[in-house]
Protein backbone atom coordinates (compact mmCIF):
# COMPACT_ATOMS: atom_id res chain seq x y z
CA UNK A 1 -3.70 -17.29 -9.47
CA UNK A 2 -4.34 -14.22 -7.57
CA UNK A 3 -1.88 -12.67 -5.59
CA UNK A 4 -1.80 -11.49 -2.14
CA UNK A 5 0.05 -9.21 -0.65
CA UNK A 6 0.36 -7.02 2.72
CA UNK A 7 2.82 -4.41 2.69
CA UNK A 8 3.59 -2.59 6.28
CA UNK A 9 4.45 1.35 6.97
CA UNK A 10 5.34 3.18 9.83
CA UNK A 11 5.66 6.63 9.41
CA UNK A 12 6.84 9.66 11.74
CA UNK A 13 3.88 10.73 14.38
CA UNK A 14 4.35 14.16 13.13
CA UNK A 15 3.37 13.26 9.51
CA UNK A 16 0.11 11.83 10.27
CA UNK A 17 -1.87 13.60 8.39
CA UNK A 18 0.33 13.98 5.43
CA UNK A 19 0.71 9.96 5.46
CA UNK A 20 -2.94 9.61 5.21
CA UNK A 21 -3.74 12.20 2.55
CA UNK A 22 -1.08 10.17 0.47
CA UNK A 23 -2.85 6.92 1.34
CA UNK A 24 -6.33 8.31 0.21
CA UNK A 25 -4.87 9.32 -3.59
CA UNK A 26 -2.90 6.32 -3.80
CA UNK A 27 -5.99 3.80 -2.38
CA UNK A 28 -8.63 5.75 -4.64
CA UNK A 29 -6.34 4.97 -7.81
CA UNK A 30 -5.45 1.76 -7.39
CA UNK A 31 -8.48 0.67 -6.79
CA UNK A 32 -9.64 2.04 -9.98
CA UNK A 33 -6.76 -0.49 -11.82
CA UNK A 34 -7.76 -3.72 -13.98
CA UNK A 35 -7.04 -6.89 -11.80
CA UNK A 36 -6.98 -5.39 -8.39
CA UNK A 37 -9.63 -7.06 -6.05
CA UNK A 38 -9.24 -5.16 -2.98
CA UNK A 39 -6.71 -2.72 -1.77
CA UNK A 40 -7.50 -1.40 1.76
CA UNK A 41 -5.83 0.93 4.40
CA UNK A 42 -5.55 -0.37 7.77
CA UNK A 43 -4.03 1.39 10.53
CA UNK A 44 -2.66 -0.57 13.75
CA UNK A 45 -4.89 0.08 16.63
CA UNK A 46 -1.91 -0.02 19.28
CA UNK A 47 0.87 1.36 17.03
CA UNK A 48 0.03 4.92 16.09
CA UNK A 49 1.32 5.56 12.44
CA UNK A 50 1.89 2.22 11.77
CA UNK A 51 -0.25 1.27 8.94
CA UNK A 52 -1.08 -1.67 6.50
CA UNK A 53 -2.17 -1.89 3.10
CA UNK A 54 -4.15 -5.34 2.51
CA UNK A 55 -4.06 -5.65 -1.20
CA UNK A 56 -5.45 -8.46 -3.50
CA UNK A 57 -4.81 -8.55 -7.11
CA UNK A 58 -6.00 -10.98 -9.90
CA UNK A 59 -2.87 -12.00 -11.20
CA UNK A 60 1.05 -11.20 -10.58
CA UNK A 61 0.88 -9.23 -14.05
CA UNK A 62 -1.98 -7.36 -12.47
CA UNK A 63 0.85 -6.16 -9.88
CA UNK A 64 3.53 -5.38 -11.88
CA UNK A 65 1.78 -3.15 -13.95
CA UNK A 66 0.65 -1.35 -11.39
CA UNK A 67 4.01 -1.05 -9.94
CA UNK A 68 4.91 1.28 -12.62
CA UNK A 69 1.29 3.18 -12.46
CA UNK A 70 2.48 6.92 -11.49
CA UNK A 71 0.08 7.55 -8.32
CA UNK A 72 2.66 4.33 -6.65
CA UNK A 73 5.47 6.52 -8.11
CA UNK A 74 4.40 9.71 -6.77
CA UNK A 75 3.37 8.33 -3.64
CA UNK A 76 6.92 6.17 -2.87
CA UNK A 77 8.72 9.49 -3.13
CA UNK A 78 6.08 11.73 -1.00
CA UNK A 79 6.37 9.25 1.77
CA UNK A 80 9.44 8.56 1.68
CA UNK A 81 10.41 11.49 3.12
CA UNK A 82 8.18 10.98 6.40
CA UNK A 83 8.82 7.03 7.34
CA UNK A 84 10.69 5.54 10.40
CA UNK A 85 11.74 2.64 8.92
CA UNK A 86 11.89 0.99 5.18
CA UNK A 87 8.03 -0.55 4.22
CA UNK A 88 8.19 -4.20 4.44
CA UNK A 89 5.97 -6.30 2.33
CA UNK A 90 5.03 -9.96 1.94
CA UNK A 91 3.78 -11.25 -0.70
CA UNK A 92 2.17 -14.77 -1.35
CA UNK A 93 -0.65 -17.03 -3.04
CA UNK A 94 -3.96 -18.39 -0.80
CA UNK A 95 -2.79 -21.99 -0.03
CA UNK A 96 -6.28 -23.07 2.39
C-alpha cells in the first residue's frame, strides 16, 4: 500500500536561500530512491518560508529506508539550525 505523507517547514526569513539550496540536494536524491513516487517542494504562497514537501512512496519500507539515506541525515542537521518551529508531518494511506 503506498504511503503518503506531507511533512511541513517553516524556516527563518533570513535563511531563505540556504533552506532552498538544502531542499534542491535533498529533493534531487530522494527522488533518485527505489519506491519513491513523487517527492515535491512546495512553498506556501501567503507564508513566506513556510514550505511543504508532498512525498509519495511505494511502500512504508520504501520510507524507512530512506529515513536512514544520508542526504535526509545531512539535511535534518543543516536545517535544523535555520527553522522557527519543529517540522510537522502527517503521514497516511489514500482511503477514496
Amino acid at each position: 500500500m503506498n504511503l503518503h505523507i506531507v511533512a511541513l517547514f517553516k524556516f527563518n526569513e533570513n535563511y531563505l536561500m540556504e533552506a532552498v539550496e538544502l531542499f534542491q540536494i535533498l529533493v534531487r536524491e530522494t527522488r533518485k530512491e527505489e519506491g519513491c513516487l513523487q517527492y515535491d517542494l512546495i512553498e506556501d504562497k501567503d507564508n513566506k518560508g513556510t514550505f511543504f514537501l508532498i512525498e509519495l512512496w511505494e511502500s512504508i519500507e520504501h520510507h524507512n529506508r530512506h529515513s536512514g539515506q544520508d542526504h535526509l541525515l545531512n539535511f535534518r542537521t543543516d536545517a535544523s539550525k535555520m527553522l522557527v518551529s519543529s517540522t510537522l508531518v502527517y503521514k497516511g494511506f489514500k482511503i477514496l
